[in-house]
N, C-alpha and C. Protein backbone atom coordinates (compact mmCIF):
# COMPACT_ATOMS: atom_id res chain seq x y z
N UNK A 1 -42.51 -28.56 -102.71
CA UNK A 1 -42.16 -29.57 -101.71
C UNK A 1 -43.47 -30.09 -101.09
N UNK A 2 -43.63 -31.24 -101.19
CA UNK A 2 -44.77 -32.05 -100.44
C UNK A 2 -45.14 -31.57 -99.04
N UNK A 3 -46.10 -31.17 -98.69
CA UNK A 3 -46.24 -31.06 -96.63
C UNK A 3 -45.67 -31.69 -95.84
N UNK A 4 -45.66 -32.67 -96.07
CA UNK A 4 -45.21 -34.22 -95.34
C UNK A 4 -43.38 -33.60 -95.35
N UNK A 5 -43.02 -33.19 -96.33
CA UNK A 5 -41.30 -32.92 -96.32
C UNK A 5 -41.37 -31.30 -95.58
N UNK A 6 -42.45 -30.56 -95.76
CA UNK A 6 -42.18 -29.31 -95.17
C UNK A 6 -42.11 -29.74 -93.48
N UNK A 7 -43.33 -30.34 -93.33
CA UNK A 7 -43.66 -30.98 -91.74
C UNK A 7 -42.11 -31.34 -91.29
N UNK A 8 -41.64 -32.21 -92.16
CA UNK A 8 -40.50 -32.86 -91.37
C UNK A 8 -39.48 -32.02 -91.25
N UNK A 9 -39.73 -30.99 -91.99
CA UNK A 9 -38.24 -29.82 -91.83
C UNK A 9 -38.66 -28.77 -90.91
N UNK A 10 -40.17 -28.44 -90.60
CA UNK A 10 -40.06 -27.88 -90.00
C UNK A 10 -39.90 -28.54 -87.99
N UNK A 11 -40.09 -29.70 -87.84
CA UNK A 11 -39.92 -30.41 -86.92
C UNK A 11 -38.29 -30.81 -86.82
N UNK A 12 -37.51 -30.91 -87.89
CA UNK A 12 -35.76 -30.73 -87.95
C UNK A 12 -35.61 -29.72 -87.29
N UNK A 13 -36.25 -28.84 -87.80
CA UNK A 13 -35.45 -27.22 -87.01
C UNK A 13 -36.10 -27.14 -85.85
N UNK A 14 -37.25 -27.53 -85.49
CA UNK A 14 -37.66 -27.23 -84.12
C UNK A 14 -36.59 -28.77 -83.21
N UNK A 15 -36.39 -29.66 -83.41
CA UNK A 15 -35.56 -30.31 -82.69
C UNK A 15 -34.29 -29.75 -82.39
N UNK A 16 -33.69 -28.95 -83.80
CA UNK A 16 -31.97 -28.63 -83.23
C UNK A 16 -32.96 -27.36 -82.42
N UNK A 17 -33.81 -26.77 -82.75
CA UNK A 17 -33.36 -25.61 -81.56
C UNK A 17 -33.47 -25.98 -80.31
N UNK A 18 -34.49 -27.14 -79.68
CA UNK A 18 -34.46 -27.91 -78.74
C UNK A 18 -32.94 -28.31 -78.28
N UNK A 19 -32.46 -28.73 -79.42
CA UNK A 19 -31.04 -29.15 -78.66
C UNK A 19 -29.97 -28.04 -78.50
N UNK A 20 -30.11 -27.43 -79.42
CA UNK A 20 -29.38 -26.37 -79.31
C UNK A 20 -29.64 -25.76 -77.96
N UNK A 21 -30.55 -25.27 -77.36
CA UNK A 21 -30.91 -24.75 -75.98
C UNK A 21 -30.32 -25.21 -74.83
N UNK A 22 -30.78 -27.22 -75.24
CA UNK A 22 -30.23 -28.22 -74.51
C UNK A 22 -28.85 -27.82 -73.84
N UNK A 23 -28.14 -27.73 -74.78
CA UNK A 23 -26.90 -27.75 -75.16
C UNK A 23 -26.31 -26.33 -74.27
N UNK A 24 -26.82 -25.29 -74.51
CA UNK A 24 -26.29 -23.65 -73.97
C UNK A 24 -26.87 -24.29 -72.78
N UNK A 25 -27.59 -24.64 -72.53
CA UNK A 25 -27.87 -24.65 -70.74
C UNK A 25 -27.18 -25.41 -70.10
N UNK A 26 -26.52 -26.47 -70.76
CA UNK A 26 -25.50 -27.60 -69.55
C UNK A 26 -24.40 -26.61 -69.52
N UNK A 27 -24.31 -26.04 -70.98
CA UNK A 27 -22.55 -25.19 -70.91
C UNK A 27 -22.71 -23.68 -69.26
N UNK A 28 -23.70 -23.42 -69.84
CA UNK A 28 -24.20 -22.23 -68.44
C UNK A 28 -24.37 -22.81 -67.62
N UNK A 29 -24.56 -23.75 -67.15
CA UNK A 29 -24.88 -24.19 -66.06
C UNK A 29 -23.66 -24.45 -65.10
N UNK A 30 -22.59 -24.82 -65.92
CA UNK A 30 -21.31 -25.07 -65.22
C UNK A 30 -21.12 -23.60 -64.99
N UNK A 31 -21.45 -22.61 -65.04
CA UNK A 31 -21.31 -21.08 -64.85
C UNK A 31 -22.21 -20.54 -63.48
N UNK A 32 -23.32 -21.74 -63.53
CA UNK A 32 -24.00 -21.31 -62.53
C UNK A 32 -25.56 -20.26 -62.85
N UNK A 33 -25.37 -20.28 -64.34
CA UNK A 33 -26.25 -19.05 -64.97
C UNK A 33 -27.36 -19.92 -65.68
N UNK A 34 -27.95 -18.91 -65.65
CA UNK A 34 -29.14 -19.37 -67.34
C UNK A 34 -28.94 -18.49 -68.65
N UNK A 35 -29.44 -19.49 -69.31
CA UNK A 35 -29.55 -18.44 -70.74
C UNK A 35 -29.99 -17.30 -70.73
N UNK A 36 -31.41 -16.94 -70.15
CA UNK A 36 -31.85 -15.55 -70.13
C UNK A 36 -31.15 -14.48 -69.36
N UNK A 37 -30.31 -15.13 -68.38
CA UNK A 37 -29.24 -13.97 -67.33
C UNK A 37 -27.51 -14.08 -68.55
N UNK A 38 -27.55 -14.98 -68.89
CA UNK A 38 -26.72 -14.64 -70.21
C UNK A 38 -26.59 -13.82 -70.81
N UNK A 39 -27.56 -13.49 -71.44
CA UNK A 39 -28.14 -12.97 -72.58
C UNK A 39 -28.04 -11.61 -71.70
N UNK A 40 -28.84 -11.34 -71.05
CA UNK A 40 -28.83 -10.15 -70.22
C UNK A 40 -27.45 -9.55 -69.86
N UNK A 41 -26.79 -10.19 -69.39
CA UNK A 41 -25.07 -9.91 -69.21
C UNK A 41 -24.83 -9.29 -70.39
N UNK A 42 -24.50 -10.02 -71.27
CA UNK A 42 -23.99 -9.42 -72.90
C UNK A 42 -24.68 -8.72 -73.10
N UNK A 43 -25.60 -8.52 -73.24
CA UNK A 43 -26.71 -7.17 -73.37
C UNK A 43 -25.88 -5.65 -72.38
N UNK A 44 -26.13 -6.14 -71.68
CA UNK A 44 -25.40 -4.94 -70.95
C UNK A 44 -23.64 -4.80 -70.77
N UNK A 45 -22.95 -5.29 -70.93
CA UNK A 45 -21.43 -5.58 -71.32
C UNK A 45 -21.28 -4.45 -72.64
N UNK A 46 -22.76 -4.53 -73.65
CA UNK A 46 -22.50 -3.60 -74.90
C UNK A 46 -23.26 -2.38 -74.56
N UNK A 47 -24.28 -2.46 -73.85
CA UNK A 47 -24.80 -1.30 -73.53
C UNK A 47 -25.21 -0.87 -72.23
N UNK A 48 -24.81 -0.50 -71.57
CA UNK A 48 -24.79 -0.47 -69.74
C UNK A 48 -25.95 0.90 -69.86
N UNK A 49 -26.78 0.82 -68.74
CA UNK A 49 -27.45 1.74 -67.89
C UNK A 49 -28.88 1.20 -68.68
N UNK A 50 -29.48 0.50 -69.05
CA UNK A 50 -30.76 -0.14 -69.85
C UNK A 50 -31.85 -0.22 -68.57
N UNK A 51 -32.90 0.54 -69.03
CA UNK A 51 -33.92 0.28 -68.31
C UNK A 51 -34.97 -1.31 -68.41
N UNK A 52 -35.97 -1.82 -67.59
CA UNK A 52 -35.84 -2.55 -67.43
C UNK A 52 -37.26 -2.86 -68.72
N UNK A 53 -37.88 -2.09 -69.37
CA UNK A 53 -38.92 -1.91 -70.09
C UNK A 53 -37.70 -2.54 -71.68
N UNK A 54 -36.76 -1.41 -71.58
CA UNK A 54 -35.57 -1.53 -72.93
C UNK A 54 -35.23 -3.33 -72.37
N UNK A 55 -34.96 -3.87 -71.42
CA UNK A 55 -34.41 -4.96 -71.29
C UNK A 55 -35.15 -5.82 -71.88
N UNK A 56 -36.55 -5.64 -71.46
CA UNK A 56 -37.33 -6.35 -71.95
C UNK A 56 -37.54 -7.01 -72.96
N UNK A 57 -37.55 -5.67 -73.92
CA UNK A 57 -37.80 -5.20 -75.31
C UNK A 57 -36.71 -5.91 -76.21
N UNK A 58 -35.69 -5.88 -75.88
CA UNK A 58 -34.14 -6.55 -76.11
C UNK A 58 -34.13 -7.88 -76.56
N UNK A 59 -34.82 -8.21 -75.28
CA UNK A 59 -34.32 -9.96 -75.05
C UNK A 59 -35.89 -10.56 -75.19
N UNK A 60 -36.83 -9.30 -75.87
CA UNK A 60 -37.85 -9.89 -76.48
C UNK A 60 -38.82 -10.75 -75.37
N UNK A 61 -39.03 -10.58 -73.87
CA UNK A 61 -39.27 -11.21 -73.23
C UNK A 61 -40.54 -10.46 -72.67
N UNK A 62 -41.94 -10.72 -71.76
CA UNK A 62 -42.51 -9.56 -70.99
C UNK A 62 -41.60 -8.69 -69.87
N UNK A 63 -41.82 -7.96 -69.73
CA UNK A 63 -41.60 -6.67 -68.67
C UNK A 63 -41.15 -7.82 -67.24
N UNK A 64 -42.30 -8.34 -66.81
CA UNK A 64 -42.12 -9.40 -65.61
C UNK A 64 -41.11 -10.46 -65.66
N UNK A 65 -41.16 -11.03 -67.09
CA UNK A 65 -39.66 -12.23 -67.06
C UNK A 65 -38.37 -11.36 -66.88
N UNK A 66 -38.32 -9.86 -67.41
CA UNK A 66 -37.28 -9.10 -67.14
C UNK A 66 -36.83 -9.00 -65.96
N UNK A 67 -37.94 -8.39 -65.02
CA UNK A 67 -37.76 -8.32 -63.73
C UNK A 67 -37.02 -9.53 -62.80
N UNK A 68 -37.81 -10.73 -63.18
CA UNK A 68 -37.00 -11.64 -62.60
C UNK A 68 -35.50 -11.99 -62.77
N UNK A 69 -35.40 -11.98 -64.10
CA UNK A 69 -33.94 -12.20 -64.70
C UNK A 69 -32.98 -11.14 -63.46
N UNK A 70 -33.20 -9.89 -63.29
CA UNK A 70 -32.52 -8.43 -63.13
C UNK A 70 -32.31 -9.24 -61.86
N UNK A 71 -33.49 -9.42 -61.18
CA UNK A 71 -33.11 -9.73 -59.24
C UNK A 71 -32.41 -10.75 -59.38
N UNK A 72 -32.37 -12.12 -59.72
CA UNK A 72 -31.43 -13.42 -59.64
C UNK A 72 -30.24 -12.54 -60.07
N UNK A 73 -30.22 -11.84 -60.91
CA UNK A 73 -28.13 -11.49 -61.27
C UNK A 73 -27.91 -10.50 -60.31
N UNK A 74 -28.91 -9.87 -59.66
CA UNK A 74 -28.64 -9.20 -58.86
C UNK A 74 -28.10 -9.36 -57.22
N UNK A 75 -28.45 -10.71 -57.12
CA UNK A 75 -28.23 -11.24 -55.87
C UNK A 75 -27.16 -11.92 -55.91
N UNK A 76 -26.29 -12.26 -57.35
CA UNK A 76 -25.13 -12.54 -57.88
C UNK A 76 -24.18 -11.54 -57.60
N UNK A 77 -24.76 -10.13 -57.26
CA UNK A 77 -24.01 -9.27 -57.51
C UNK A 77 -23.36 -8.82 -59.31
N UNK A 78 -24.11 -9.60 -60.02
CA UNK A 78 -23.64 -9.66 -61.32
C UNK A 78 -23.86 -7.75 -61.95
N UNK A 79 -25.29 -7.40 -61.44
CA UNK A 79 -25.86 -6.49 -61.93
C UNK A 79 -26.50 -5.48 -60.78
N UNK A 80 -26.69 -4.34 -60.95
CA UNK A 80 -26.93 -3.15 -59.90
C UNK A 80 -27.80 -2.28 -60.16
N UNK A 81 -29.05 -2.23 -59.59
CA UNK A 81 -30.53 -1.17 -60.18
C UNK A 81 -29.94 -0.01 -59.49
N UNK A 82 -30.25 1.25 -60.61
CA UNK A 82 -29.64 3.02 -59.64
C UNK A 82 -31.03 3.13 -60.30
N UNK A 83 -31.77 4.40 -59.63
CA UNK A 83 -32.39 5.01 -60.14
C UNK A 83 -31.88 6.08 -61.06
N UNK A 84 -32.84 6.88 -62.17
CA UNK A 84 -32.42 7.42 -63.12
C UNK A 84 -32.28 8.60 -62.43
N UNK A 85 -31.34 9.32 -62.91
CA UNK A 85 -30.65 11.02 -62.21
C UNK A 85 -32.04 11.69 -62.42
N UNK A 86 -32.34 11.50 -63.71
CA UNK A 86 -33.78 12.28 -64.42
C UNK A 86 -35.04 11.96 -63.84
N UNK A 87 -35.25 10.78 -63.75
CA UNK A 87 -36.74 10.28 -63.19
C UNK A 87 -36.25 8.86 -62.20
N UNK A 88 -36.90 9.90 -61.06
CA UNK A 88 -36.36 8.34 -60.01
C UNK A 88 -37.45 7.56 -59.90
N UNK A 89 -38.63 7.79 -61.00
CA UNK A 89 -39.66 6.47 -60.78
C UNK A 89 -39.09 5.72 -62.07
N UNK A 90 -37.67 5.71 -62.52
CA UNK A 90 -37.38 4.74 -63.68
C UNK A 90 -35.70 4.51 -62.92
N UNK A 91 -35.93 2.78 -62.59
CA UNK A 91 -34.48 2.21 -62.47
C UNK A 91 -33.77 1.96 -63.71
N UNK A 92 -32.56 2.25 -63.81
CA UNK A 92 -31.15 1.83 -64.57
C UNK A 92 -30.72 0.21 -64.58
N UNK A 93 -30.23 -0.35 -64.97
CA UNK A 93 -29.28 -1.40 -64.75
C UNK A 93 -28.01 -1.21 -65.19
N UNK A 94 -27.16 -1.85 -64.63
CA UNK A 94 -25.68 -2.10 -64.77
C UNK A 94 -25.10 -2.77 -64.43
N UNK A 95 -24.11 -3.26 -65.14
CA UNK A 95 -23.51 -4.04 -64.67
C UNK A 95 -21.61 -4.35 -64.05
N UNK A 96 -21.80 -4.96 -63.26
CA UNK A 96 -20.71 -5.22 -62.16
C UNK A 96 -19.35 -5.56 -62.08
N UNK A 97 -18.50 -5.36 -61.40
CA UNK A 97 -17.19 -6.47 -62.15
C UNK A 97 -17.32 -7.47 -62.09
N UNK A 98 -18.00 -8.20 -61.28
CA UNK A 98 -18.43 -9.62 -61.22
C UNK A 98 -19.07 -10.38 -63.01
N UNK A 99 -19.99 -9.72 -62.87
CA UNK A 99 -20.91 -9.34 -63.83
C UNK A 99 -20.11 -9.45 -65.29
N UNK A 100 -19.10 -8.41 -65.41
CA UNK A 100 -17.83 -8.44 -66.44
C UNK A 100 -17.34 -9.95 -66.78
N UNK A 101 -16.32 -9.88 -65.33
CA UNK A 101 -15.63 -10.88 -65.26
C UNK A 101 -16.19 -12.08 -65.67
N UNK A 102 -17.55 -12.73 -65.43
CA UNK A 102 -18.14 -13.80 -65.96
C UNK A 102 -18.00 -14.34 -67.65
N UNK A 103 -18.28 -12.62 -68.11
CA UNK A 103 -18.69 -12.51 -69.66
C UNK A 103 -17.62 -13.37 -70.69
N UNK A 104 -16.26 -12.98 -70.36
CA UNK A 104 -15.47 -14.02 -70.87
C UNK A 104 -15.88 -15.67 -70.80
N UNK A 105 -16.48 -16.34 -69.99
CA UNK A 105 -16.65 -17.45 -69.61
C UNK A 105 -18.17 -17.71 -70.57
N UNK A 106 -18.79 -17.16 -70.21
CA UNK A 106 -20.16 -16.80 -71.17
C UNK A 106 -19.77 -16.95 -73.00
N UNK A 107 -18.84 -16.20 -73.26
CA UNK A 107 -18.60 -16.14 -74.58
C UNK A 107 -17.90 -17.40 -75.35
N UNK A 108 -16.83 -17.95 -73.56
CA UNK A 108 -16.52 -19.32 -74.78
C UNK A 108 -17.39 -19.91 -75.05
N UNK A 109 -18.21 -20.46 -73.61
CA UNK A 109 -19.35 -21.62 -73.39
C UNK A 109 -19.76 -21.15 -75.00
N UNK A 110 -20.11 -20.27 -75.35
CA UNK A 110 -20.82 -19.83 -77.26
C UNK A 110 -20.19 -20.85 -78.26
N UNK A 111 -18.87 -20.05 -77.85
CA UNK A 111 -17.64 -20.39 -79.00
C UNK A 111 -17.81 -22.07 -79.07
N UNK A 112 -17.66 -22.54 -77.86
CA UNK A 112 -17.36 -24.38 -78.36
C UNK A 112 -19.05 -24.31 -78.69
N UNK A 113 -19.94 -24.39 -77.94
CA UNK A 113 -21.24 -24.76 -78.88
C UNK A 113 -21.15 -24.38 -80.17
N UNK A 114 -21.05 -23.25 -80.98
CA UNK A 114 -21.23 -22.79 -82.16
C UNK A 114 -20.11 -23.95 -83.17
N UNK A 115 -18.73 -23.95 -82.71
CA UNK A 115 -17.65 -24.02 -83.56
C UNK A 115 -18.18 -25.92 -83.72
N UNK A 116 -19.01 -26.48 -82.73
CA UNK A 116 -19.27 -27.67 -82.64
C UNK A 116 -20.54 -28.11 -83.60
N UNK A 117 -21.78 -26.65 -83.52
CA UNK A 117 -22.44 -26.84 -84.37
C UNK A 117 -22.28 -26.58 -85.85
N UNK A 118 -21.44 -25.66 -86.31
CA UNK A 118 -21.68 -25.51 -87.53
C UNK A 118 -19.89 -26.54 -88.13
N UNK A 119 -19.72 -27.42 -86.96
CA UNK A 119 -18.24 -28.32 -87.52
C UNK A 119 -18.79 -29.08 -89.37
N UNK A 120 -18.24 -28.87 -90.36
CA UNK A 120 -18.01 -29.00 -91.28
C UNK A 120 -18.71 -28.20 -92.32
N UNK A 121 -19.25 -26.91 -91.88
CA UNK A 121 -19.89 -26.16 -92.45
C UNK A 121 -18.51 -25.35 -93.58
N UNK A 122 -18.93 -24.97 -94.73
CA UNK A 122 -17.81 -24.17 -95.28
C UNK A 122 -18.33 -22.63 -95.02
N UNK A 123 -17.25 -21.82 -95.53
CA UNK A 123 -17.83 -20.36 -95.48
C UNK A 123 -19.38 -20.18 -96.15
N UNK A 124 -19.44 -20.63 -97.31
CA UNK A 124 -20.63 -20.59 -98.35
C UNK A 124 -22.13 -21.24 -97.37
N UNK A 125 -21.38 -22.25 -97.22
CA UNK A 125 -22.58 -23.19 -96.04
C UNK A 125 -23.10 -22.02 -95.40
N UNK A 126 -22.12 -21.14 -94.26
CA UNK A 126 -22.47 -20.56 -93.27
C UNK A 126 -23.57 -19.54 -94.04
N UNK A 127 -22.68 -18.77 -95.10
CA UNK A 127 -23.54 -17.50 -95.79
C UNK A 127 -25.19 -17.96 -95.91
N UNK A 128 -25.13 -19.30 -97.04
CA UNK A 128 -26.39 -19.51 -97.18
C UNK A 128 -27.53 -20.25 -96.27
N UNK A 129 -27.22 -20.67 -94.99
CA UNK A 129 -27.78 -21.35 -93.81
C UNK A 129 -28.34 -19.92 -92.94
N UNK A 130 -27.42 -19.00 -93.11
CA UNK A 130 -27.88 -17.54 -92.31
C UNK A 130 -28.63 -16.77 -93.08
N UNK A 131 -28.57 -16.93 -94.97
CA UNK A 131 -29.91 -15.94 -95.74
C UNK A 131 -31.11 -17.65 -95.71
N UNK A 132 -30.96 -18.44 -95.81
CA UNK A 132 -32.34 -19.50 -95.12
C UNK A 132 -32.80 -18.98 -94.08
N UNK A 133 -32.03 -18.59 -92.66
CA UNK A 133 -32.75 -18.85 -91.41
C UNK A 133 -33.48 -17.26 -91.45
N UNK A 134 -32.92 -16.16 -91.76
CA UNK A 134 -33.15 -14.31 -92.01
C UNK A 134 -34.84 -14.63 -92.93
N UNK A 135 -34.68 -15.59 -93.91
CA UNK A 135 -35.91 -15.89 -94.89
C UNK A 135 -37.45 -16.64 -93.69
N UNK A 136 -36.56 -17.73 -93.01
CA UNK A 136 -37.97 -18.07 -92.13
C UNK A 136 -38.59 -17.08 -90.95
N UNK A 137 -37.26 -16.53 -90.09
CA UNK A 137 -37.65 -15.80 -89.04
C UNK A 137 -38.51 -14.46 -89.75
N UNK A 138 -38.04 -13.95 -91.23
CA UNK A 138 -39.07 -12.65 -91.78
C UNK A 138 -40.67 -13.12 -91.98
N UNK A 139 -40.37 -14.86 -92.33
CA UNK A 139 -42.15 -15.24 -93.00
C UNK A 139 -42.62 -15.21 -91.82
N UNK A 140 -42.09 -15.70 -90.69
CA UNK A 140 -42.66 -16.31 -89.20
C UNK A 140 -42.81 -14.71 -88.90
N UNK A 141 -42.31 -13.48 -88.63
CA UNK A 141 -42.17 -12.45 -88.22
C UNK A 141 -43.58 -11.67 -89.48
N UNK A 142 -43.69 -12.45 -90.25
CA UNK A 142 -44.53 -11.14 -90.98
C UNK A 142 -45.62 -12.35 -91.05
N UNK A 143 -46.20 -13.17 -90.88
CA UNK A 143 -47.31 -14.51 -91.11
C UNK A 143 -48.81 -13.61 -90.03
N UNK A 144 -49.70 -14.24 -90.67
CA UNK A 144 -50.65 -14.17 -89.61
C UNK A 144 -51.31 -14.94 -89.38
N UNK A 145 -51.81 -15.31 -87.77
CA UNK A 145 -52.47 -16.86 -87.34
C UNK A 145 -53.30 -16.65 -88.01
N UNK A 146 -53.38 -18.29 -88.37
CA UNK A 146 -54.71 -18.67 -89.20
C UNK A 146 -56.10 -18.75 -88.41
N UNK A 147 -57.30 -18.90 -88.87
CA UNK A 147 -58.34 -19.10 -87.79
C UNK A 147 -58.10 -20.40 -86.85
N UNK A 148 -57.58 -21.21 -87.08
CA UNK A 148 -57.04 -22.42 -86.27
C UNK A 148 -56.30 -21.85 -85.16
N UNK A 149 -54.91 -21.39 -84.99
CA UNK A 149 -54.10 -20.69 -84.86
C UNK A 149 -54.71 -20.17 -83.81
N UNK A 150 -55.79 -19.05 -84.23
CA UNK A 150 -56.26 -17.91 -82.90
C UNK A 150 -57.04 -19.18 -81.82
N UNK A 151 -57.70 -20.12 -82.47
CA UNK A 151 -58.37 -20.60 -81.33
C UNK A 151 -57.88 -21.26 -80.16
N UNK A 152 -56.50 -21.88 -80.96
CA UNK A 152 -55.56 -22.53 -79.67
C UNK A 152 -55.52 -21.84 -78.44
């Protein structure tokens, strides 16, 4: 494939994820939330008591964007820091009935984005659009900056 056609595909996919984002944030927003306190919710909905290092680590974010995320849901009442029974210089998180109760609302806002983005996709579509995207995120996940790259 020519550069010029890689360039433009790779600028395709960086636009839908632009919109795609676009898109989850007006739906959260009628929720009152952000994506990253989203994400954090469902995160803990499957696994409750996550420290805030594991949160981090999770949602792939620094230690400090964690922190912030934890206090905004926390002032929601969404989510609740205990210290650990074991080591009380390590807080817990958990989450709330509030916190719960949201998650349903969280999961449609998904459902219509998704069922909207992949509208005329067939099963096969879906299979082979998800071993494409598993193929870029491994090259992007295993690549190393070029000398260009580091100087930015």
């Amino acid at each position: 494939m020519p550069v010029n056609e890689k360039e433009m595909l790779g600028r395709l996919l960086s636009n839908v994820c632009r919109i795609h984002a676009t898109k989850a944030d007006l739906f959260l927003d009628q929720l009152g939330i952000y994506r990253g306190q989203a994400f954090l919710l469902k995160t803990l909905s499957i696994q409750d008591g996550l420290t805030h290092s594991e949160i981090a680590e999770i949602l792939e974010i620094s230690p400090a964007a964690a922190t912030k995320v934890i206090k905004r849901l926390e002032q929601y009442n969404y989510i609740v820091r205990k210290s650990d029974p074991k080591d009380e210089r390590v807080s817990r998180v958990y989450i709330q009935k509030a916190g719960v109760a949201i998650i349903n609302h969280i999961d449609h806002c998904f459902q219509q984005l998704n069922q909207t983005m992949f509208e005329g996709f067939s099963k096969d579509d879906l299979i082979k659009f998800q071993e494409l995207l598993s193929l870029i995120r491994t090259n992007l996940l295993n690549s190393e900056p070029s000398p260009e790259e580091q100087q930015v």
